[in-house]
N, C-alpha and C. Protein backbone atom coordinates (compact mmCIF):
# COMPACT_ATOMS: atom_id res chain seq x y z
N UNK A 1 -8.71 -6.01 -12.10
CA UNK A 1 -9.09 -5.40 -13.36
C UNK A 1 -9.52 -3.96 -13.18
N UNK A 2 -10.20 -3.59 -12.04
CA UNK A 2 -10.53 -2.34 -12.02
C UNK A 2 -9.35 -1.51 -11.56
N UNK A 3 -8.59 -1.57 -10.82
CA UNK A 3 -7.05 -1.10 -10.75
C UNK A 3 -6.76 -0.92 -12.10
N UNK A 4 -6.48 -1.79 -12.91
CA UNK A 4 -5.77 -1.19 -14.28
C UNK A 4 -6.59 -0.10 -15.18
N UNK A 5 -8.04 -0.84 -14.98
CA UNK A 5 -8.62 0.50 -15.54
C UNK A 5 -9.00 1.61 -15.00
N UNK A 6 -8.98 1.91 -14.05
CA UNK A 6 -7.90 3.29 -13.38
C UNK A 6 -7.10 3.74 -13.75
N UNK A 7 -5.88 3.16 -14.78
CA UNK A 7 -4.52 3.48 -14.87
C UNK A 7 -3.51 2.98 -13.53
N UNK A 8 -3.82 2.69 -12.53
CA UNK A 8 -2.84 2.55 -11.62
C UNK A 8 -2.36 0.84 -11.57
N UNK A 9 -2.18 -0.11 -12.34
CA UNK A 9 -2.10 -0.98 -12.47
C UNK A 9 -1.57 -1.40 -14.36
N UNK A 10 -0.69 -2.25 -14.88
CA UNK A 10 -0.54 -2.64 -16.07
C UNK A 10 -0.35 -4.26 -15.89
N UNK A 11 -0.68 -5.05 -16.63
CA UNK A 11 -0.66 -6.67 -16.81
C UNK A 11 0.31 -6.58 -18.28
N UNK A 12 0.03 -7.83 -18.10
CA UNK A 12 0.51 -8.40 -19.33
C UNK A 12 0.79 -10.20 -18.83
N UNK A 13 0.42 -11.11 -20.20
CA UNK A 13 0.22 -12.29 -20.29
C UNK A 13 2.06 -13.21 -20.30
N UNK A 14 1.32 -14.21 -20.01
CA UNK A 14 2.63 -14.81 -19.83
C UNK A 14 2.80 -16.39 -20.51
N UNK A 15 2.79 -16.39 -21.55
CA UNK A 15 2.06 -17.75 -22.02
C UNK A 15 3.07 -19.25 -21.83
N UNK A 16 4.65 -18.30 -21.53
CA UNK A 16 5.55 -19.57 -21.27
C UNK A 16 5.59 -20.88 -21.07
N UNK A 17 4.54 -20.73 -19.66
CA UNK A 17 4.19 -22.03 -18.81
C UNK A 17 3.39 -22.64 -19.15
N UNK A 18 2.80 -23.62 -18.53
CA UNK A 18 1.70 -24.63 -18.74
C UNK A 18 0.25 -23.99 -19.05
N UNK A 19 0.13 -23.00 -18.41
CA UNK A 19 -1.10 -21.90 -18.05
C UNK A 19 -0.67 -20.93 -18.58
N UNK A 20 -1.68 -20.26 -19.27
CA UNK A 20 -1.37 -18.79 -19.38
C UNK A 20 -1.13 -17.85 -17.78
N UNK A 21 -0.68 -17.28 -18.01
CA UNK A 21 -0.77 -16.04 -16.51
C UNK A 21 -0.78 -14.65 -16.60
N UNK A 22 -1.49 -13.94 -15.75
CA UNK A 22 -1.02 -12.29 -15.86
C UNK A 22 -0.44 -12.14 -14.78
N UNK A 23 0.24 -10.87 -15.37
CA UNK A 23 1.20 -10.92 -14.36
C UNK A 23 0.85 -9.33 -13.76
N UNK A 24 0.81 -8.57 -12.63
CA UNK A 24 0.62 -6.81 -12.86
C UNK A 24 1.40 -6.54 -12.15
N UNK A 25 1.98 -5.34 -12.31
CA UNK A 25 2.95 -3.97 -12.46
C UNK A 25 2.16 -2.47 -11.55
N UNK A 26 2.63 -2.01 -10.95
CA UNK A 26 2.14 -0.62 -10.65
C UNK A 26 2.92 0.51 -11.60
N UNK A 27 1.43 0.86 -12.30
CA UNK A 27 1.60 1.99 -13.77
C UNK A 27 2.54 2.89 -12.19
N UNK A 28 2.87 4.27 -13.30
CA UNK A 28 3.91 5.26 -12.43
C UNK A 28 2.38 6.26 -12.04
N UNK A 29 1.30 6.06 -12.07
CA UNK A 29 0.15 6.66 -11.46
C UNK A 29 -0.14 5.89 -10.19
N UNK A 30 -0.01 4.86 -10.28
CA UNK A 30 -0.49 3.71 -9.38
C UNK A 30 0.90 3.85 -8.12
N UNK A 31 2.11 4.11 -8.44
CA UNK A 31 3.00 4.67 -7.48
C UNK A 31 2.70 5.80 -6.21
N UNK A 32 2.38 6.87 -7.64
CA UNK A 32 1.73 8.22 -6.96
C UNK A 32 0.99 8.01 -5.41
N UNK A 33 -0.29 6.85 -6.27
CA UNK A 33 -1.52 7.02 -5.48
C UNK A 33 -0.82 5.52 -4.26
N UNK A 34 -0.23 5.12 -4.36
CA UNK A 34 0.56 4.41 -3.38
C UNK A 34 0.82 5.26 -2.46
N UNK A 35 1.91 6.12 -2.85
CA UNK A 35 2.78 6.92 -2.00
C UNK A 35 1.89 7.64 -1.06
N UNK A 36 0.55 8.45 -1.84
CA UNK A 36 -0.16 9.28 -0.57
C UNK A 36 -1.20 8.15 -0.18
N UNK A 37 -1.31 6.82 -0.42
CA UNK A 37 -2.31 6.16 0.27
C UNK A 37 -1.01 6.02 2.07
N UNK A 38 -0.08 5.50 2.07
CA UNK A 38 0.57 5.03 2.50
C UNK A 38 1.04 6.13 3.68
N UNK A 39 1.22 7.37 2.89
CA UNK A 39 1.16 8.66 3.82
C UNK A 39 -0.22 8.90 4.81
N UNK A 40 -1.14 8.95 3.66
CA UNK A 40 -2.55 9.16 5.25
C UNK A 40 -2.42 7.89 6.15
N UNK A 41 -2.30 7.01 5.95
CA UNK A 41 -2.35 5.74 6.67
C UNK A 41 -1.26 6.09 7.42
N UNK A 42 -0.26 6.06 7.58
CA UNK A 42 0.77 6.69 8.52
C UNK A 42 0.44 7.59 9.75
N UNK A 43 -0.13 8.73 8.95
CA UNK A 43 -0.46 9.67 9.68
C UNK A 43 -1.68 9.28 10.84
N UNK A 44 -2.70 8.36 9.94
CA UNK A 44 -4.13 8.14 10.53
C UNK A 44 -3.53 6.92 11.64
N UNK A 45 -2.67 6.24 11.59
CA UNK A 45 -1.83 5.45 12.65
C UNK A 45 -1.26 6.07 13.74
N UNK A 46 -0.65 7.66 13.63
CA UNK A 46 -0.48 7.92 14.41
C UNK A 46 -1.30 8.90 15.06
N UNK A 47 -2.37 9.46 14.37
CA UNK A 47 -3.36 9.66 15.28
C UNK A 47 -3.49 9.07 16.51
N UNK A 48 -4.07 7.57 15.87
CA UNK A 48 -4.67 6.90 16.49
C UNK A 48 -3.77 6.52 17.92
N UNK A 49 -2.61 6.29 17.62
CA UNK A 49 -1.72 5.74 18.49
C UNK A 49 -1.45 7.20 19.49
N UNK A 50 -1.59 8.73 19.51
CA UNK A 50 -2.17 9.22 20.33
C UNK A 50 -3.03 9.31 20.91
N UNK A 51 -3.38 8.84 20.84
CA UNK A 51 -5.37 8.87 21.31
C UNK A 51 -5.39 7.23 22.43
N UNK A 52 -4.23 6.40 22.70
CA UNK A 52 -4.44 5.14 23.07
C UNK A 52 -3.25 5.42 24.20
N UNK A 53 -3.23 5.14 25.09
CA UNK A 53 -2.80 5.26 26.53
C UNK A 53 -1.15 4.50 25.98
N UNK A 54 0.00 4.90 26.51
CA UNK A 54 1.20 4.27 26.27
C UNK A 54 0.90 3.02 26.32
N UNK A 55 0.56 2.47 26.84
CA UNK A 55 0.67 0.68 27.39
C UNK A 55 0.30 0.29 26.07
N UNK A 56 -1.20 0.02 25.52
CA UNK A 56 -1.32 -0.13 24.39
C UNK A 56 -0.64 0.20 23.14
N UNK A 57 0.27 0.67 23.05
CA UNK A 57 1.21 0.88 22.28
C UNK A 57 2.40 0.12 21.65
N UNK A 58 3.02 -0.39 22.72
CA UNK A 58 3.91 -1.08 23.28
C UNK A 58 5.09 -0.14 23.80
N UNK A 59 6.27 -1.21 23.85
CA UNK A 59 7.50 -0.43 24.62
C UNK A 59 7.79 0.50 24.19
N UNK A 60 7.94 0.65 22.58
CA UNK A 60 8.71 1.77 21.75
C UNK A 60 8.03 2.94 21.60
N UNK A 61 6.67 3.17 22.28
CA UNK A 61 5.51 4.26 22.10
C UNK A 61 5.05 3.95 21.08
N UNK A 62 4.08 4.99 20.24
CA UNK A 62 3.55 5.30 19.03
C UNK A 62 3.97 4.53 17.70
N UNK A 63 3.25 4.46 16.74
CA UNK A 63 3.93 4.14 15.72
C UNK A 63 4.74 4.91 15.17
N UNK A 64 6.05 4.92 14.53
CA UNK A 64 6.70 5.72 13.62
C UNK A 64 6.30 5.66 12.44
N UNK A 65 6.47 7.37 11.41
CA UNK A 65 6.49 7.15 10.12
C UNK A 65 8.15 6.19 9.79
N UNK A 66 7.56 5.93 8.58
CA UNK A 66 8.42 5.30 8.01
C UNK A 66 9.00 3.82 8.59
N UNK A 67 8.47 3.21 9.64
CA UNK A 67 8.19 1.91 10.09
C UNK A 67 7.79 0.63 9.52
């Protein structure tokens, strides 16, 4: 609920079934803030994965963006 009222989140009910249900959607704000959550996290991954001796890594080195 607090996601949508942010804007980065939309519901809507689903009364079809036995149960009502909501169902949520990422508003095109909630994309946005996806896209650069997903970017620092990337980046802050590969910080990190410099900072940690190859071995710990595994075979392939570092993490890649876009992995």
């Amino acid at each position: 609920r607090r996601l949508e009222e942010q804007g980065l989140l939309r519901s809507e009910w689903n009364v079809d079934g036995s149960r009502p249900r909501r169902y949520y959607v990422l508003s095109p704000m909630g994309q946005e803030v996806l896209k650069a959550l997903t970017a620092d996290w990337l980046r802050l991954t590969q910080a990190l994965a410099e900072l940690l001796p190859r071995e710990a890594t595994g075979p392939s080195g570092p993490v890649q963006e876009g992995v």
